[in-house]
C-alpha atoms as a PDB file:
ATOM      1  CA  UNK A   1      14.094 -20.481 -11.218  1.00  0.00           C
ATOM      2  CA  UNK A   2      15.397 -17.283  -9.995  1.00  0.00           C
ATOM      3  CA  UNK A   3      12.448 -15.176  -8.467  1.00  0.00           C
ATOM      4  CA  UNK A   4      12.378 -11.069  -7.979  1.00  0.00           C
ATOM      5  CA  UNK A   5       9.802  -9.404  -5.401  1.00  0.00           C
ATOM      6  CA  UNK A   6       7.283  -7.045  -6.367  1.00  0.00           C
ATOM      7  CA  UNK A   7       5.959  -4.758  -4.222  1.00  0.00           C
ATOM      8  CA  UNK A   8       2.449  -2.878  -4.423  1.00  0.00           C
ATOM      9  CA  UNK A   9       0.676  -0.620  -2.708  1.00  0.00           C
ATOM     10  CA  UNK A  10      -3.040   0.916  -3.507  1.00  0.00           C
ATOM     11  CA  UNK A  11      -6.529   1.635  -1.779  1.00  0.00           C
ATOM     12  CA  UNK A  12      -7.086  -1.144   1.197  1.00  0.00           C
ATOM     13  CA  UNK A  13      -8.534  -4.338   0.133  1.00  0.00           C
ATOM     14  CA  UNK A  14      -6.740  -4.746  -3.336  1.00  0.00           C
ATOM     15  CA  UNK A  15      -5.236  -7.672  -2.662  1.00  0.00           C
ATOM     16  CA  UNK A  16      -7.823 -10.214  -3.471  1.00  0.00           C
ATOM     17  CA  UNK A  17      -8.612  -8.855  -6.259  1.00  0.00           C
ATOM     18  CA  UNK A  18      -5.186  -8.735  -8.020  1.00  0.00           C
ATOM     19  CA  UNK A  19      -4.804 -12.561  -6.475  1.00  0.00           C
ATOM     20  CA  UNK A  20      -7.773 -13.955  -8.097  1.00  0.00           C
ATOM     21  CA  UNK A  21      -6.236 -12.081 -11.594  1.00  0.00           C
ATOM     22  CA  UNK A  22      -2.741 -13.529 -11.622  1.00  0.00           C
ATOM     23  CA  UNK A  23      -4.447 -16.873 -10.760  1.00  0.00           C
ATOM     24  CA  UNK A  24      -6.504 -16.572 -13.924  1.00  0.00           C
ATOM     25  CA  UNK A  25      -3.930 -15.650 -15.915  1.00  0.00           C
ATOM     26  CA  UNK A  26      -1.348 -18.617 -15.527  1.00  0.00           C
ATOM     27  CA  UNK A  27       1.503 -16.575 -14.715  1.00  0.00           C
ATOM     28  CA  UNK A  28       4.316 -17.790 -12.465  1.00  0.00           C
ATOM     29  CA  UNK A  29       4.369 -16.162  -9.211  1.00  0.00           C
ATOM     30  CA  UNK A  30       4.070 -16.368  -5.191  1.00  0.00           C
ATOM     31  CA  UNK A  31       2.221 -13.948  -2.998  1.00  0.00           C
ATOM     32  CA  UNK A  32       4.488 -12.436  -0.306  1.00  0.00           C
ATOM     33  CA  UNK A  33       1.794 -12.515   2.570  1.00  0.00           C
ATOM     34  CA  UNK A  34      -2.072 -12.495   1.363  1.00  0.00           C
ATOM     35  CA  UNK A  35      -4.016 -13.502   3.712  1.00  0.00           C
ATOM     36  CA  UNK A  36      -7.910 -13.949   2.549  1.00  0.00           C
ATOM     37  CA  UNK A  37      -9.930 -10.887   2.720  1.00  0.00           C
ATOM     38  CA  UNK A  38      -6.673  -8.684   2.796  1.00  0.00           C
ATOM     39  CA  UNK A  39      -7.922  -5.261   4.024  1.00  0.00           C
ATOM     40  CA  UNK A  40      -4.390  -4.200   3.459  1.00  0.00           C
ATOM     41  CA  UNK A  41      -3.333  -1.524   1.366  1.00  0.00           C
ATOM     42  CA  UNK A  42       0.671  -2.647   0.666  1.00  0.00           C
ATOM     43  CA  UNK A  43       1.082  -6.174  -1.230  1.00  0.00           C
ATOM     44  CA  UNK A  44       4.200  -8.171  -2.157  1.00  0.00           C
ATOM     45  CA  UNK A  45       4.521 -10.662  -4.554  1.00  0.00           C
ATOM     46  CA  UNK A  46       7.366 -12.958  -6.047  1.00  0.00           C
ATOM     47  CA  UNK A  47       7.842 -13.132  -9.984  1.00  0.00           C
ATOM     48  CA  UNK A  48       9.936 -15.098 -12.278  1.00  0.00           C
ATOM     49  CA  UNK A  49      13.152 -12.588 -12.628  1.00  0.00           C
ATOM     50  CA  UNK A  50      12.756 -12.597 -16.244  1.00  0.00           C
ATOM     51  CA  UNK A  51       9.434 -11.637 -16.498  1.00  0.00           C
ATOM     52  CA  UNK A  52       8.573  -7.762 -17.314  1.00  0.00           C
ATOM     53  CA  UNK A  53       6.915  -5.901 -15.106  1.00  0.00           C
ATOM     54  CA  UNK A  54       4.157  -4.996 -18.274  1.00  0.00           C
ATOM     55  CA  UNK A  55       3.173  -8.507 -18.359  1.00  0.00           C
ATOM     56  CA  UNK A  56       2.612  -8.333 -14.419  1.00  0.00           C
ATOM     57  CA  UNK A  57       0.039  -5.101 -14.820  1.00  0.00           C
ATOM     58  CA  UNK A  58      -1.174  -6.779 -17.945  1.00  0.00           C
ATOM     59  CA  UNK A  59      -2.023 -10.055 -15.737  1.00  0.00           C
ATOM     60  CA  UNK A  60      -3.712  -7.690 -13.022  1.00  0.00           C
ATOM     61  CA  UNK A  61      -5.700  -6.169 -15.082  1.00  0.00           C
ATOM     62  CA  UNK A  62      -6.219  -2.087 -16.276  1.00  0.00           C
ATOM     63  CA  UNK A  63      -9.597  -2.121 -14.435  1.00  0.00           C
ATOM     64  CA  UNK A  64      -7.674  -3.470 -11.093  1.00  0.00           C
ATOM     65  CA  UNK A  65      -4.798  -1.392 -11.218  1.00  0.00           C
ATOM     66  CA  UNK A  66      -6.922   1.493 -12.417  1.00  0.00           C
ATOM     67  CA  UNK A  67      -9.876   0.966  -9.539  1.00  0.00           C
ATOM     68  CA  UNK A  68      -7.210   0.624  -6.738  1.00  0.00           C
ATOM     69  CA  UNK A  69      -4.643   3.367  -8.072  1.00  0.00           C
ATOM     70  CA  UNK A  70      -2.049   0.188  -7.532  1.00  0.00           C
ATOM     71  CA  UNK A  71       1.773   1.677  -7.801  1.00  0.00           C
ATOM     72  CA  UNK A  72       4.238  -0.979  -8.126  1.00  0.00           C
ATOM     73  CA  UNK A  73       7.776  -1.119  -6.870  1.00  0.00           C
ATOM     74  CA  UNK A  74      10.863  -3.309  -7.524  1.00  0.00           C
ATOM     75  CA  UNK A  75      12.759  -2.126  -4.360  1.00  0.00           C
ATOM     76  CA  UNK A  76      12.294  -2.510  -0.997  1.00  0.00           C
ATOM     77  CA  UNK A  77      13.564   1.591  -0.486  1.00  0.00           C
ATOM     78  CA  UNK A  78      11.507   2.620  -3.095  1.00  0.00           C
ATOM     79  CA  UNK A  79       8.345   1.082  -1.467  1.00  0.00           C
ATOM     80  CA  UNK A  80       9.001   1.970   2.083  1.00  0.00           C
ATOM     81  CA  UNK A  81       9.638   5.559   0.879  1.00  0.00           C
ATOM     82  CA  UNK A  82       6.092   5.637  -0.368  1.00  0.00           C
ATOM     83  CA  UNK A  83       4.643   3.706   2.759  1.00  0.00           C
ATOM     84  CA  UNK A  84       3.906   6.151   5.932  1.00  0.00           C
ATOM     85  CA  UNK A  85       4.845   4.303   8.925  1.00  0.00           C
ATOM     86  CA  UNK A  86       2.133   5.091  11.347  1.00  0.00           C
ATOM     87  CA  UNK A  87      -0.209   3.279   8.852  1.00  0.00           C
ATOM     88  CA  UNK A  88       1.818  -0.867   9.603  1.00  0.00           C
ATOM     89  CA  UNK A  89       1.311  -2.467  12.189  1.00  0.00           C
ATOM     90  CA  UNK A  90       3.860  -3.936  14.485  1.00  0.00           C
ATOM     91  CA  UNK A  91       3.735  -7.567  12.464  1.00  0.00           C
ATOM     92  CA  UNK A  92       4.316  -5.514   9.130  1.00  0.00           C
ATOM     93  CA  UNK A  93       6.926  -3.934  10.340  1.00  0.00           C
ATOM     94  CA  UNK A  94       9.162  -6.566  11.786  1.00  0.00           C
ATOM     95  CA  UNK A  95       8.073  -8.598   7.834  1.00  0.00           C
ATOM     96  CA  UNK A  96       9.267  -5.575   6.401  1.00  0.00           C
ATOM     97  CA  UNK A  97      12.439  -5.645   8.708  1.00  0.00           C
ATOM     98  CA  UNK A  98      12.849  -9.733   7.732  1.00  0.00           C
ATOM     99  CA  UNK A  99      13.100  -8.476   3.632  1.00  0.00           C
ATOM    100  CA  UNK A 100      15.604  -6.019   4.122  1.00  0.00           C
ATOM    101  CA  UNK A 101      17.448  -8.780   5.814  1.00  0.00           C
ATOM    102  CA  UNK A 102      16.651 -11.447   3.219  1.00  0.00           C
ATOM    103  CA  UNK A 103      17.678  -8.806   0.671  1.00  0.00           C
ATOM    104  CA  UNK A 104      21.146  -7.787   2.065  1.00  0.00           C
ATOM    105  CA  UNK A 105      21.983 -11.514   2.678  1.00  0.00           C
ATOM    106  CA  UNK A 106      21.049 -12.757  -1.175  1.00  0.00           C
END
């Protein structure tokens, strides 16, 4: 199975909820880095490549995505255009720096 990489960003502490939704929901997918008790505001996730980013949202939830103003991106420009820099840490940034790698090797 061929996956694509989602990327999300929203208020901090989003990610535990949208975990514990895509769990319920029986979807196919990986999360990129969650860690427990994610006080993060930026997200990544892995989905089948064939799967539609509406069925993604619909799997979060409207109350989720609605509660954390979630935005979702399918590139990693697109996402690190909306990110501000001075908000990542030094361990987000070199991750961040490891995609962009992974991406121009695949």
């Amino acid at each position: 199975m061929n996956w694509k990489t989602i990327y999300i960003i929203g208020r901090d502490g989003f990610g535990d909820d949208v975990l514990k939704n895509l769990e319920r929901s029986g979807i196919d997918f990986m999360s990129g880095y969650h860690m427990g008790q994610s006080t993060a505001s930026h997200e990544l996730f892995w989905v089948p490549e064939t799967m539609a980013l509406r069925k993604l949202k619909l799997a979060i939830g409207a109350k989720t995505i609605f509660r954390y103003r979630l935005r979702f991106f399918r590139s990693l420009e697109d996402f690190m255009h909306k990110l501000d820099n001075n908000e990542l840490t030094a361990d987000e940034k070199l991750r961040i720096e490891r995609m962009r790698q992974s991406d121009r090797a695949a």
